[in-house]
PDB file of N, CA and C in Angstrom:
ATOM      1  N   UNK A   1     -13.492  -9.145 -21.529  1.00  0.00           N
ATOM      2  CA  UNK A   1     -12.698  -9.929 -20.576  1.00  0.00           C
ATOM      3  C   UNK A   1     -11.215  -9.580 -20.732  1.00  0.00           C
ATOM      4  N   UNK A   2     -10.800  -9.328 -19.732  1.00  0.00           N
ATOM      5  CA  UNK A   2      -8.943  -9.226 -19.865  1.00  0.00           C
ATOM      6  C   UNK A   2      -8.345 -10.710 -19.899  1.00  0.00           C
ATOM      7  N   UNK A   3      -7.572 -10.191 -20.744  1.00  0.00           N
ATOM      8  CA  UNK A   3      -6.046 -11.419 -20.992  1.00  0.00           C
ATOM      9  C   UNK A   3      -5.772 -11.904 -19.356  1.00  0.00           C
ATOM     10  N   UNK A   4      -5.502 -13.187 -19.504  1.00  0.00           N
ATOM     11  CA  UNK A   4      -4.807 -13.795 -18.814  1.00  0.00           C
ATOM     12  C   UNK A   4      -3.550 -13.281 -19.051  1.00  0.00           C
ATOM     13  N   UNK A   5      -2.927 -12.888 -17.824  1.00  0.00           N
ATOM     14  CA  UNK A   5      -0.699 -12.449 -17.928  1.00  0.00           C
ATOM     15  C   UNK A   5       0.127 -14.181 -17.828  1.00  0.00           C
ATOM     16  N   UNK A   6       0.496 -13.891 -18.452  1.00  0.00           N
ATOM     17  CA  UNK A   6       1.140 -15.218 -17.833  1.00  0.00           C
ATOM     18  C   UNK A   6       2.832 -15.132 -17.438  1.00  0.00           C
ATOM     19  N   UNK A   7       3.689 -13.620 -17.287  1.00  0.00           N
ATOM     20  CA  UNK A   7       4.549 -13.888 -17.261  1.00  0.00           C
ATOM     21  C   UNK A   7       4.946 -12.273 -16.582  1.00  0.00           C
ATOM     22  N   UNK A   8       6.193 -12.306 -15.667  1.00  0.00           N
ATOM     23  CA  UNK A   8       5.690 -10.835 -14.831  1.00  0.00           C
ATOM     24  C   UNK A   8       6.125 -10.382 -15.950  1.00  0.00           C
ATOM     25  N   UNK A   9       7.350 -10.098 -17.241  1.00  0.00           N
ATOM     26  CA  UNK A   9       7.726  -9.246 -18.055  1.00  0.00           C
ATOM     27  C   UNK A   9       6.124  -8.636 -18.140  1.00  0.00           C
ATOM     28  N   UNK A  10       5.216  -9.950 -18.635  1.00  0.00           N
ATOM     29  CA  UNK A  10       3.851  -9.670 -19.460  1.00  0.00           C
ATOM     30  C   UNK A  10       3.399  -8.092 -18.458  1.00  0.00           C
ATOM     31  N   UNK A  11       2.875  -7.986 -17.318  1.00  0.00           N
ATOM     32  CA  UNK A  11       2.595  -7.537 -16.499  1.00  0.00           C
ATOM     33  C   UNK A  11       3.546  -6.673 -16.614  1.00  0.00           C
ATOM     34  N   UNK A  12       4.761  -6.088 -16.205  1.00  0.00           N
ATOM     35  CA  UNK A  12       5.143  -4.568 -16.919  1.00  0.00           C
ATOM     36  C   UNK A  12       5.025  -3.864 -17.917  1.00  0.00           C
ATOM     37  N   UNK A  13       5.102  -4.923 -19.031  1.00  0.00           N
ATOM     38  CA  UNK A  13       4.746  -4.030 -20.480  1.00  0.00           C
ATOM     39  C   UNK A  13       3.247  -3.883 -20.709  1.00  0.00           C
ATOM     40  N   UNK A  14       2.321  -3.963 -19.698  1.00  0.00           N
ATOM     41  CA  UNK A  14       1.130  -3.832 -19.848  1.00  0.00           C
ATOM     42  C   UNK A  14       1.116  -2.737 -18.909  1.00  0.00           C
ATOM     43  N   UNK A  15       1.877  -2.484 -17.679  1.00  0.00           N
ATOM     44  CA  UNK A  15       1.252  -1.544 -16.787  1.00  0.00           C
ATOM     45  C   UNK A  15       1.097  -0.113 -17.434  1.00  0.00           C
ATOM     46  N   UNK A  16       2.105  -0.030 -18.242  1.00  0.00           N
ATOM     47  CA  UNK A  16       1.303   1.649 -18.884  1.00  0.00           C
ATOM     48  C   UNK A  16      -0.106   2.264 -19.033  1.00  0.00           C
ATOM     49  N   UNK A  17      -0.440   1.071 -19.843  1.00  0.00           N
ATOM     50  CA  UNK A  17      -2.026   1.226 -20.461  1.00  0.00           C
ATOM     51  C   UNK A  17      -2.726   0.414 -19.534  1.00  0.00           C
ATOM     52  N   UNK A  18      -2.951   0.333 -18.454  1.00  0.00           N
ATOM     53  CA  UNK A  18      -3.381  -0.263 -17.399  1.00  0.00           C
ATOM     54  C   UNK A  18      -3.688   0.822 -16.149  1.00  0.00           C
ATOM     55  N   UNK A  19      -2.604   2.004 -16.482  1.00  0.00           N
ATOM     56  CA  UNK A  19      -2.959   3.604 -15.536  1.00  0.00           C
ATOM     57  C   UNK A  19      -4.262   3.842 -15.528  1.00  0.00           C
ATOM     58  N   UNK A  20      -4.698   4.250 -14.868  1.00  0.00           N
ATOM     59  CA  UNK A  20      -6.708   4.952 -14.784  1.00  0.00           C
ATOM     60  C   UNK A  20      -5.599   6.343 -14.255  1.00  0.00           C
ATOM     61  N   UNK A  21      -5.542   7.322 -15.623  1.00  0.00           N
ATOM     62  CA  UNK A  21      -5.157   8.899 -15.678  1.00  0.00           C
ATOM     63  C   UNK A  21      -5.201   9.527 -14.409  1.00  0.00           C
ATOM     64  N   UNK A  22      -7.196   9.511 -14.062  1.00  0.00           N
ATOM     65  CA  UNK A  22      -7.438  10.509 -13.570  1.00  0.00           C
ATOM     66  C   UNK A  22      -7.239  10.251 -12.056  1.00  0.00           C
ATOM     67  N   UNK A  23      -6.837   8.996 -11.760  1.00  0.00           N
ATOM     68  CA  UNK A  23      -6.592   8.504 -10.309  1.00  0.00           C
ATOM     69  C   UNK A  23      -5.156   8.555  -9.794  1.00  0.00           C
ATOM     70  N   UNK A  24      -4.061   9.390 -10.885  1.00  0.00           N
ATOM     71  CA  UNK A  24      -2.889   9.833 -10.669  1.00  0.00           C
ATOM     72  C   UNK A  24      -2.296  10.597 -11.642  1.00  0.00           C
ATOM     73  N   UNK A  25      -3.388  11.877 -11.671  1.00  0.00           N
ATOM     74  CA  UNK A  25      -3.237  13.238 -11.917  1.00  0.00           C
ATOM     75  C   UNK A  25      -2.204  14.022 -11.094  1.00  0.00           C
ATOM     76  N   UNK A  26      -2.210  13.851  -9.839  1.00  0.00           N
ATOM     77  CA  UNK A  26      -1.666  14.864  -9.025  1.00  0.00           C
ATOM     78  C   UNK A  26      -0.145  14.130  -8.379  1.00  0.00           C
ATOM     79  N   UNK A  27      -0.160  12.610  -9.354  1.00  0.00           N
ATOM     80  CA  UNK A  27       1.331  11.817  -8.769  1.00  0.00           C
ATOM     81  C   UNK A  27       2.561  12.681  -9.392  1.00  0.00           C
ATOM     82  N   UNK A  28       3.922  12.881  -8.651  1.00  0.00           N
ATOM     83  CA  UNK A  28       4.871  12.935  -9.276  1.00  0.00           C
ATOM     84  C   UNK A  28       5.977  11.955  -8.404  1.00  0.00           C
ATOM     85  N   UNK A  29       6.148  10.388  -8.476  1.00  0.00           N
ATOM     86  CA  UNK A  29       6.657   9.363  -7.868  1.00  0.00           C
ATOM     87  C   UNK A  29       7.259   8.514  -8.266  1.00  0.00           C
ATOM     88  N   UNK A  30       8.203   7.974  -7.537  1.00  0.00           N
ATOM     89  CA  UNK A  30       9.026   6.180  -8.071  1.00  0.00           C
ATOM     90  C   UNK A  30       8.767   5.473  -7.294  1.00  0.00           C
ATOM     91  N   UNK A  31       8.058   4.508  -7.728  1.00  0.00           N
ATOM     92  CA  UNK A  31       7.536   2.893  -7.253  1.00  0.00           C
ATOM     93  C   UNK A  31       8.762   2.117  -7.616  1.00  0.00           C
ATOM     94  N   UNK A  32       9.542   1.680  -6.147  1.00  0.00           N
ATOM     95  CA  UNK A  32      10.071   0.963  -7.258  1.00  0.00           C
ATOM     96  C   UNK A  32       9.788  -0.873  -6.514  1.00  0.00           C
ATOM     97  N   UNK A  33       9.945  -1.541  -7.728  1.00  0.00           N
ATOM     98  CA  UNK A  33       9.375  -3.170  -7.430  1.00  0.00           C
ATOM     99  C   UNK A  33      10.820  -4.685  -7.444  1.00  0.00           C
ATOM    100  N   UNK A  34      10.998  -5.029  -6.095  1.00  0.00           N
ATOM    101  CA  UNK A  34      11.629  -6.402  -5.926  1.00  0.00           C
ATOM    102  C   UNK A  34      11.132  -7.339  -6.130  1.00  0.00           C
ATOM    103  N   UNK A  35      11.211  -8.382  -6.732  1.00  0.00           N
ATOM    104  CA  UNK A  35      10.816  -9.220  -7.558  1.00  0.00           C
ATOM    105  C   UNK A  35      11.354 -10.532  -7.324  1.00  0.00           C
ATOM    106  N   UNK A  36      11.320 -11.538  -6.043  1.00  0.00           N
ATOM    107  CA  UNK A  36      12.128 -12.478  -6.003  1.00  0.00           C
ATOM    108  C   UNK A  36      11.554 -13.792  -6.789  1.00  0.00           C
ATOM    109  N   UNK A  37      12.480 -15.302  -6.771  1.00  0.00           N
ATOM    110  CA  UNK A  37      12.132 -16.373  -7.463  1.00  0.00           C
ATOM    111  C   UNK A  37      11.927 -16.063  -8.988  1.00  0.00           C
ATOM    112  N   UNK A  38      11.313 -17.089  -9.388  1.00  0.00           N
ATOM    113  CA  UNK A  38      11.582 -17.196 -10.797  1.00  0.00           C
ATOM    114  C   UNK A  38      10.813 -16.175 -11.857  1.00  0.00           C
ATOM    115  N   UNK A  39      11.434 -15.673 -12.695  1.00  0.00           N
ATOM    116  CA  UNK A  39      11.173 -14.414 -13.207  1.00  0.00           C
ATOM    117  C   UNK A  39      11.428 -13.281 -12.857  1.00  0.00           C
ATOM    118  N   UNK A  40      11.945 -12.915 -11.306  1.00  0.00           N
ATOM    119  CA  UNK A  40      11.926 -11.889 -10.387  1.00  0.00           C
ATOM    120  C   UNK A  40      12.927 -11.068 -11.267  1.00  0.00           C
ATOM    121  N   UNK A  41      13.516 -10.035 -10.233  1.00  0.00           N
ATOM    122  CA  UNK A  41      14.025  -8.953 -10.454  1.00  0.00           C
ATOM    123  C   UNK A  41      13.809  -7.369  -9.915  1.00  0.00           C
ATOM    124  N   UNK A  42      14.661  -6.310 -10.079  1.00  0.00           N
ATOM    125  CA  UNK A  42      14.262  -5.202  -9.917  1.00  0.00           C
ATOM    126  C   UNK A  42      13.417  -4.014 -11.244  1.00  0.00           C
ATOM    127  N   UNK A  43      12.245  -3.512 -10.940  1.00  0.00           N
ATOM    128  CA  UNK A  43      11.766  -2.233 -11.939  1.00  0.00           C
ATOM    129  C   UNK A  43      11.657  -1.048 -10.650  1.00  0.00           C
ATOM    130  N   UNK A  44      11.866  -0.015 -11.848  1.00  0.00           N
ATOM    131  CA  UNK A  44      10.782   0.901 -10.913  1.00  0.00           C
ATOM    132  C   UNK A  44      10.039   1.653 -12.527  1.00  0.00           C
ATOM    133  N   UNK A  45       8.505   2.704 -11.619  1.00  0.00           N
ATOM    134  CA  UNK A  45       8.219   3.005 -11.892  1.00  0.00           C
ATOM    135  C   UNK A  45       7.667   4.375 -11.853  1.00  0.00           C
ATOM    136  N   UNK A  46       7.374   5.379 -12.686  1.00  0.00           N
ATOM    137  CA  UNK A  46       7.579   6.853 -12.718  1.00  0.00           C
ATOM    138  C   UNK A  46       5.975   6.952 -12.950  1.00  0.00           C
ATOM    139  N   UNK A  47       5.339   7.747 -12.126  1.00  0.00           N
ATOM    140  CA  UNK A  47       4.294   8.241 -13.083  1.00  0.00           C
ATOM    141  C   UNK A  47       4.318   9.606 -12.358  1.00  0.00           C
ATOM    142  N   UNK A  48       3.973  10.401 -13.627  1.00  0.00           N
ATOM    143  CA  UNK A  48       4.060  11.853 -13.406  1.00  0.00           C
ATOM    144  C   UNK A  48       3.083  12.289 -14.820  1.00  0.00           C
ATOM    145  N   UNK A  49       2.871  13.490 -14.360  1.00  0.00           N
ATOM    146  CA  UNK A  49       1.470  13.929 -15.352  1.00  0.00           C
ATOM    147  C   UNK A  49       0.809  13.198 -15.953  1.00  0.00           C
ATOM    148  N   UNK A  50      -0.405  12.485 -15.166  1.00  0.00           N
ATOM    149  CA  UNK A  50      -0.629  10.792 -15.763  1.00  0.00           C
ATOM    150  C   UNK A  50      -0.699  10.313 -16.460  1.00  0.00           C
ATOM    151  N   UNK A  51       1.082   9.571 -16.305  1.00  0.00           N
ATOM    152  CA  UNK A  51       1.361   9.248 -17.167  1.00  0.00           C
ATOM    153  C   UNK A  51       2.557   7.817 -16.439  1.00  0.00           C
ATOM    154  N   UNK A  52       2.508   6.568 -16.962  1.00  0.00           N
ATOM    155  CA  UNK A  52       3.300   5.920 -15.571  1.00  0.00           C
ATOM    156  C   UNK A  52       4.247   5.036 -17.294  1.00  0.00           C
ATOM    157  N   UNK A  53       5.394   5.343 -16.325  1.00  0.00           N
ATOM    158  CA  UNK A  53       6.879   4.209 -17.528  1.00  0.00           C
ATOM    159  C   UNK A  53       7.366   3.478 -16.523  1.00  0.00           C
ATOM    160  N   UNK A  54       8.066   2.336 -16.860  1.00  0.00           N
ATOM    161  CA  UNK A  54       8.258   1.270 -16.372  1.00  0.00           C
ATOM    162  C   UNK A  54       9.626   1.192 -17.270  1.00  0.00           C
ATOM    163  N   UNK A  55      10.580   1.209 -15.898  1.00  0.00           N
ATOM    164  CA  UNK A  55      12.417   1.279 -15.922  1.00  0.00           C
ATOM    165  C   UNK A  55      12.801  -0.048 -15.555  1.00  0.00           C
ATOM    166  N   UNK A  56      13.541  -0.617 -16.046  1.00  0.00           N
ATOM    167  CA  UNK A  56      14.179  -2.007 -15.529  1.00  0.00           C
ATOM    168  C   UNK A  56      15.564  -1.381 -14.443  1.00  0.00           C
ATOM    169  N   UNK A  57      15.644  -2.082 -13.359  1.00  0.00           N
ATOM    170  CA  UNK A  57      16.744  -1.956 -12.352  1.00  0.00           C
ATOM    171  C   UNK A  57      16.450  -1.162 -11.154  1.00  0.00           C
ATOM    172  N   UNK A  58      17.265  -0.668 -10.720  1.00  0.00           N
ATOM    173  CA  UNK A  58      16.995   0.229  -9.076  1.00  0.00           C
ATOM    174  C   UNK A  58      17.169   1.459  -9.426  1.00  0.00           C
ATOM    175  N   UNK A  59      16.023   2.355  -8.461  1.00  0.00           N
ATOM    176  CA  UNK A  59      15.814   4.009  -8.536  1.00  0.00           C
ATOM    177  C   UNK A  59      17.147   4.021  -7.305  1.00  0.00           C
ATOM    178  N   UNK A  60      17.546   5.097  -6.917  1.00  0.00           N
ATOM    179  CA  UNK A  60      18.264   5.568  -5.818  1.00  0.00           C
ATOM    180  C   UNK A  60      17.251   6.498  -4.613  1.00  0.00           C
ATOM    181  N   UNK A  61      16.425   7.015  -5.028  1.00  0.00           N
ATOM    182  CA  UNK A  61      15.264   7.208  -4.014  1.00  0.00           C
ATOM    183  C   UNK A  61      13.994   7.371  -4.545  1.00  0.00           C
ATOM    184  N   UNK A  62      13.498   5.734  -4.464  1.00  0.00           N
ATOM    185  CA  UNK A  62      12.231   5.895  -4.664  1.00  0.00           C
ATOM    186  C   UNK A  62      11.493   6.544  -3.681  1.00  0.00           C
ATOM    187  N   UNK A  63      10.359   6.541  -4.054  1.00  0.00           N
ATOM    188  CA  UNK A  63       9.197   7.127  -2.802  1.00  0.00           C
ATOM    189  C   UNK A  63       8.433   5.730  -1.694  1.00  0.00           C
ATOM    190  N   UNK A  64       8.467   4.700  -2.765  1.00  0.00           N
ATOM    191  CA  UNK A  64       8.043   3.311  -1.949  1.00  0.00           C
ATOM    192  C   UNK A  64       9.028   2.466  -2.866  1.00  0.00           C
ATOM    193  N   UNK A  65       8.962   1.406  -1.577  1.00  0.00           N
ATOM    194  CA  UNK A  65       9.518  -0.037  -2.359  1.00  0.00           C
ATOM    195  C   UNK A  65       8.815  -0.866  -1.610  1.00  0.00           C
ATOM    196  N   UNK A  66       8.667  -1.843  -2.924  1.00  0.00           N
ATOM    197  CA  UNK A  66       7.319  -2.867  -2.250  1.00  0.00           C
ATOM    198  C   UNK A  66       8.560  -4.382  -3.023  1.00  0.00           C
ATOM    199  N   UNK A  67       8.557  -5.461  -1.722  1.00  0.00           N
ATOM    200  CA  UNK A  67       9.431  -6.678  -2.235  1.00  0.00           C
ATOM    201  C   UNK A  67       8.438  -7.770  -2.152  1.00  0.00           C
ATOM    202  N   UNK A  68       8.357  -8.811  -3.029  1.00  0.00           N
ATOM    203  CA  UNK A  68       7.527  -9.718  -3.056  1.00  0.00           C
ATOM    204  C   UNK A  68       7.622 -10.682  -3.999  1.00  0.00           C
ATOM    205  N   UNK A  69       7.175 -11.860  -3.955  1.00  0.00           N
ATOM    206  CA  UNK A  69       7.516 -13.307  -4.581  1.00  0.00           C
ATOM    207  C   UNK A  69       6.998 -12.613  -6.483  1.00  0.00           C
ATOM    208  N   UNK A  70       7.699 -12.942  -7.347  1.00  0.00           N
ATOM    209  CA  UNK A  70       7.443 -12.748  -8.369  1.00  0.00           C
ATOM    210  C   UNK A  70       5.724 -13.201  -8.781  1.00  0.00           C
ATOM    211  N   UNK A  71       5.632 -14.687  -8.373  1.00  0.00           N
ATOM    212  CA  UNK A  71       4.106 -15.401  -8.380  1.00  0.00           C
ATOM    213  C   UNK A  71       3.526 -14.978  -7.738  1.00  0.00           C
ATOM    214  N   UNK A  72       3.308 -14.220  -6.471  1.00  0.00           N
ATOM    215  CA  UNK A  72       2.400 -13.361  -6.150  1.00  0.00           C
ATOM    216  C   UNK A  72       1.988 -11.815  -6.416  1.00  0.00           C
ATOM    217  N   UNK A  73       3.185 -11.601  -7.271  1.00  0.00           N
ATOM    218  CA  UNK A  73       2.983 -10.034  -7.999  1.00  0.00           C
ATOM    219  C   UNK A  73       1.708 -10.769  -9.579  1.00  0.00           C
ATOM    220  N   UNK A  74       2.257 -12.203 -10.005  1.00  0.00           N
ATOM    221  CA  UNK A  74       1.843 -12.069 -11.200  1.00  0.00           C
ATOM    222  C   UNK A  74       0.098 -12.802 -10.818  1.00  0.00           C
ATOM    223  N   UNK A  75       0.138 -12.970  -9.434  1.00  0.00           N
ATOM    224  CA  UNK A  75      -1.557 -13.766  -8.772  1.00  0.00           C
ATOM    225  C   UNK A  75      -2.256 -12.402  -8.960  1.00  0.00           C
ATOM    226  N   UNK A  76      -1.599 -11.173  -8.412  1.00  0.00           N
ATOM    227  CA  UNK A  76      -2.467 -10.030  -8.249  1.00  0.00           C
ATOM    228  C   UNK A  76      -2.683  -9.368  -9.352  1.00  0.00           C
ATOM    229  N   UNK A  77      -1.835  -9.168 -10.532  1.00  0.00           N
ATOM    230  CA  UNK A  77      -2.159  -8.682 -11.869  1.00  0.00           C
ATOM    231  C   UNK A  77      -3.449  -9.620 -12.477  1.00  0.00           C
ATOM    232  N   UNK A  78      -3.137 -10.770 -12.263  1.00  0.00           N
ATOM    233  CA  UNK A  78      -4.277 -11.345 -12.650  1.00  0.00           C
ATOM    234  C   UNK A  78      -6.181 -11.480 -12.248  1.00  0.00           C
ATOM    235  N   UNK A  79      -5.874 -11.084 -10.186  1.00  0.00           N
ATOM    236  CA  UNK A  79      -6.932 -11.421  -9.929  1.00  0.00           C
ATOM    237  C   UNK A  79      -7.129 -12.562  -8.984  1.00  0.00           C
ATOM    238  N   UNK A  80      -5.950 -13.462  -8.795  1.00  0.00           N
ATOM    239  CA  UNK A  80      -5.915 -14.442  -8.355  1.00  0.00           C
ATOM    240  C   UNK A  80      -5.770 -14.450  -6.821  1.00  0.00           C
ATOM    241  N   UNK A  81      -5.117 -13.115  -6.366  1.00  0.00           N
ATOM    242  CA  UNK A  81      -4.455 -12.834  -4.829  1.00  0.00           C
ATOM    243  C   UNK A  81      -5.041 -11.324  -4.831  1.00  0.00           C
ATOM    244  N   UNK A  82      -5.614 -11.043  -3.327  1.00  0.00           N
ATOM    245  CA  UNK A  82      -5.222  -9.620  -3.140  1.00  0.00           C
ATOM    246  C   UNK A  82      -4.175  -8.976  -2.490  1.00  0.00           C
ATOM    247  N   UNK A  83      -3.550  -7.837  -2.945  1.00  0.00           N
ATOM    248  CA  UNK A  83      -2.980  -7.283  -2.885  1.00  0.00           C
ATOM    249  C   UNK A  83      -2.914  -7.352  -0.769  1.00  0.00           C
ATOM    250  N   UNK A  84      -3.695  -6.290  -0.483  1.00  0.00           N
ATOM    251  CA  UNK A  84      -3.916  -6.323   0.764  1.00  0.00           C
ATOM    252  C   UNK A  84      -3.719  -7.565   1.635  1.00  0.00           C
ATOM    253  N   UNK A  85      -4.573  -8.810   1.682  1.00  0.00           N
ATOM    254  CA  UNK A  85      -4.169  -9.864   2.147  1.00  0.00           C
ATOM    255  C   UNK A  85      -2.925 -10.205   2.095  1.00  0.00           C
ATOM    256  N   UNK A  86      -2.024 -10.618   1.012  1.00  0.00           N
ATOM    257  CA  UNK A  86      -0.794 -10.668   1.167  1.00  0.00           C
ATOM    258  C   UNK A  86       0.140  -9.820   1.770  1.00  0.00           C
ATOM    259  N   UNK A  87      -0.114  -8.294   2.041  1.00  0.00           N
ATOM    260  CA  UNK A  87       0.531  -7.560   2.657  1.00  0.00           C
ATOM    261  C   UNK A  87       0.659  -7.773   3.967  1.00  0.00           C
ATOM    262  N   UNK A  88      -1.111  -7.987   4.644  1.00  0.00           N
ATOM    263  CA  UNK A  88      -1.334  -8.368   5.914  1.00  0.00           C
ATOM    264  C   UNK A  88      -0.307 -10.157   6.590  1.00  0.00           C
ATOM    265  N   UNK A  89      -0.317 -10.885   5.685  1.00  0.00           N
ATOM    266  CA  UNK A  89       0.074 -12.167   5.761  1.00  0.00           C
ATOM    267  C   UNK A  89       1.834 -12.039   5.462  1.00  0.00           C
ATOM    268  N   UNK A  90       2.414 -10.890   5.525  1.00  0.00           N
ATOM    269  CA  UNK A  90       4.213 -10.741   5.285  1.00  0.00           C
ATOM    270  C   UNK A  90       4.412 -10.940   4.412  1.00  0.00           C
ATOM    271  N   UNK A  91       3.628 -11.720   2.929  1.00  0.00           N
ATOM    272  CA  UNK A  91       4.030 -11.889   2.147  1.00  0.00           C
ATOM    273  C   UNK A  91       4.532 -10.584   1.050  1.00  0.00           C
ATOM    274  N   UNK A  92       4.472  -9.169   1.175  1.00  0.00           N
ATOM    275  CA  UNK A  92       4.400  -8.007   0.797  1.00  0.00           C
ATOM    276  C   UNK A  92       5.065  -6.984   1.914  1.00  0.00           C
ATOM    277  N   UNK A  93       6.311  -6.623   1.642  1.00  0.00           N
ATOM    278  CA  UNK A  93       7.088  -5.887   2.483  1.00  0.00           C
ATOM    279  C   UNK A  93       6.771  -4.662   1.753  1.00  0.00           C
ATOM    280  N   UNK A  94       6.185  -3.356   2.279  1.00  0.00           N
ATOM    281  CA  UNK A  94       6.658  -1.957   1.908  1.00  0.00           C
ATOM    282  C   UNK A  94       7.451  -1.137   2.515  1.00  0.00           C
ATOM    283  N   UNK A  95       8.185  -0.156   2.447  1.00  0.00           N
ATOM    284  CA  UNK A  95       9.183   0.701   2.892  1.00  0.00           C
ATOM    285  C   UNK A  95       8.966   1.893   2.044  1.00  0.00           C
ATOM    286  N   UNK A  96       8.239   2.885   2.813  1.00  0.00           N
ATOM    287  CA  UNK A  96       8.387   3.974   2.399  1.00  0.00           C
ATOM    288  C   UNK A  96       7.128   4.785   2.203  1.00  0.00           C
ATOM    289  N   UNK A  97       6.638   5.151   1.300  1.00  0.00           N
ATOM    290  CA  UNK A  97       4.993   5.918   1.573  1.00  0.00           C
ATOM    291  C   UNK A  97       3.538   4.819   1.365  1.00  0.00           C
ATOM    292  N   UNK A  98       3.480   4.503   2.655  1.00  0.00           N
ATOM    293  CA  UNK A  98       2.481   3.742   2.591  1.00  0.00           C
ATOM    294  C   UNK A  98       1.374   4.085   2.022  1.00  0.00           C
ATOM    295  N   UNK A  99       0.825   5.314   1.847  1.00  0.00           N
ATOM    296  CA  UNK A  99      -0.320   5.822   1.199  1.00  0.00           C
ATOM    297  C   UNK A  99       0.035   5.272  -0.038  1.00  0.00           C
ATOM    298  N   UNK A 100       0.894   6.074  -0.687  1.00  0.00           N
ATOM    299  CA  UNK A 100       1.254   5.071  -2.032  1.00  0.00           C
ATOM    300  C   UNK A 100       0.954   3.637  -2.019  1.00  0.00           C
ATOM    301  N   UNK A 101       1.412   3.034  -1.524  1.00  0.00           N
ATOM    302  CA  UNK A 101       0.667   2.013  -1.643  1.00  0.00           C
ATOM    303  C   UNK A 101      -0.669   1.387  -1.879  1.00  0.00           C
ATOM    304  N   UNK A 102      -1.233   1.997  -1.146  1.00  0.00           N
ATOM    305  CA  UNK A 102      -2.746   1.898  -1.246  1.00  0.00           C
ATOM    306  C   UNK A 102      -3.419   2.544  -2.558  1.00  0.00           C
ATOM    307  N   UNK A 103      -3.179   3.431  -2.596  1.00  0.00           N
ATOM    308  CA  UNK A 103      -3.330   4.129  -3.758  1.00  0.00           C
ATOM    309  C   UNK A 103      -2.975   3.706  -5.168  1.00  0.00           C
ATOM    310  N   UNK A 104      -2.129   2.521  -5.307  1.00  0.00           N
ATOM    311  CA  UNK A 104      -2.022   1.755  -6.164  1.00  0.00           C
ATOM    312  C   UNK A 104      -3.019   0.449  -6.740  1.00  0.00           C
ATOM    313  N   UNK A 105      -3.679   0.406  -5.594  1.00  0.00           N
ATOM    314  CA  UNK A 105      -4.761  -0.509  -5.715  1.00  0.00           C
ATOM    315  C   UNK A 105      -5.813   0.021  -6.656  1.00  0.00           C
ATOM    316  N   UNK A 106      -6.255   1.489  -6.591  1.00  0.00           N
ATOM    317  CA  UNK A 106      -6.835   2.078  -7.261  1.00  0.00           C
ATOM    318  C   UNK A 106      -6.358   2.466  -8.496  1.00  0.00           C
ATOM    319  N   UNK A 107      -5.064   2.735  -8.830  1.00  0.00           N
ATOM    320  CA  UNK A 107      -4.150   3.659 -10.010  1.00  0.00           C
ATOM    321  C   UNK A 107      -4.332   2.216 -11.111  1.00  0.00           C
ATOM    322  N   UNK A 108      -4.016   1.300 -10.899  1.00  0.00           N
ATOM    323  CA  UNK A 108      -4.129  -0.277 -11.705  1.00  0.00           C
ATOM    324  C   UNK A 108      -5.266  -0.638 -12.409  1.00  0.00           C
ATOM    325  N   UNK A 109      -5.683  -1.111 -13.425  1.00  0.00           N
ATOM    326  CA  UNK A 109      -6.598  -1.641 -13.629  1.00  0.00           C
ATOM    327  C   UNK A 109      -5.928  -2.868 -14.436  1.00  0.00           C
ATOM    328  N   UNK A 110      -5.991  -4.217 -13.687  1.00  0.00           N
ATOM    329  CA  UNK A 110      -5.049  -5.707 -14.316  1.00  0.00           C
ATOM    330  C   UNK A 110      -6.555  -6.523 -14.502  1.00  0.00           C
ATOM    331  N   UNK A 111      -7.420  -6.926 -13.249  1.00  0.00           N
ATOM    332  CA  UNK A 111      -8.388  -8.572 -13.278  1.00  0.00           C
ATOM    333  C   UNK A 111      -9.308  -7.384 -13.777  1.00  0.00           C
ATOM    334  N   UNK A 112     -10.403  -8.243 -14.118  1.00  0.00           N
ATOM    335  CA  UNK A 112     -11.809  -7.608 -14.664  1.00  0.00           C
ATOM    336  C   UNK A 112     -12.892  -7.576 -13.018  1.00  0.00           C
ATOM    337  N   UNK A 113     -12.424  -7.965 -12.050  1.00  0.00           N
ATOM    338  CA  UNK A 113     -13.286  -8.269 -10.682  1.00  0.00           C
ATOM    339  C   UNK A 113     -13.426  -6.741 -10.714  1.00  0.00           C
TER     340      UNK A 113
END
C-alpha cells in the first residue's frame, strides 16, 4: 500500500522515485508547476535520461505549465481526484505541450488504484 502524502512539499520530494524510467526514456523537458492557496507555490521539473529532479521556483521556458489549487495537486498524488476530470472542469489550466501532459498521467506512479 502507498503512504498517504499529506503535504504538497511531501509530494515533490517523492516525485523522483515515483518516475516509471521506461515511460520517459525518450523525455528531454521542463514541467513546470503553479501551485496556488495554502502550501502553493512555483517548481519545475526536468526529466531527461530517465531521470526526473524537482527545482523550486520558475523555469524561463518550460515545455508545459500546468496551474492549479495546491489541494487538488495533493487529491491527485494521492488518488483522491483525477487528474483529467479536473482539467475538463477548469480546475487545471495547461499552456504549452499538451501531449506532455497526458503523458504524465502515465510517467507518475503516486495512488496504488
Amino acid at each position: 500500500m502507498v503512504e498517504r502524502l499529506e503535504s504538497v512539499q511531501q509530494v515533490f520530494d517523492q516525485m523522483p522515485t515515483r518516475l516509471l524510467p521506461e515511460q520517459a526514456d525518450s523525455l528531454d523537458v521542463v514541467i513546470q508547476i503553479c501551485l496556488t492557496g495554502n502550501g502553493g507555490g512555483q517548481w519545475y521539473l526536468i526529466i531527461k535520461d530517465s531521470v526526473l529532479t524537482v527545482n523550486l521556483g520558475s523555469h524561463d521556458i518550460p515545455n508545459m505549465t500546468m496551474t492549479m489549487a495546491s489541494s487538488d495537486w495533493l487529491d491527485i498524488a494521492n488518488g483522491d481526484s483525477n487528474s483529467l476530470g479536473l482539467f475538463m472542469s477548469g480546475k487545471i489550466r495547461i499552456t504549452g505541450d499538451m501531449q506532455l501532459a497526458m503523458k504524465m498521467q502515465t510517467m507518475l506512479r503516486f495512488s496504488s488504484d
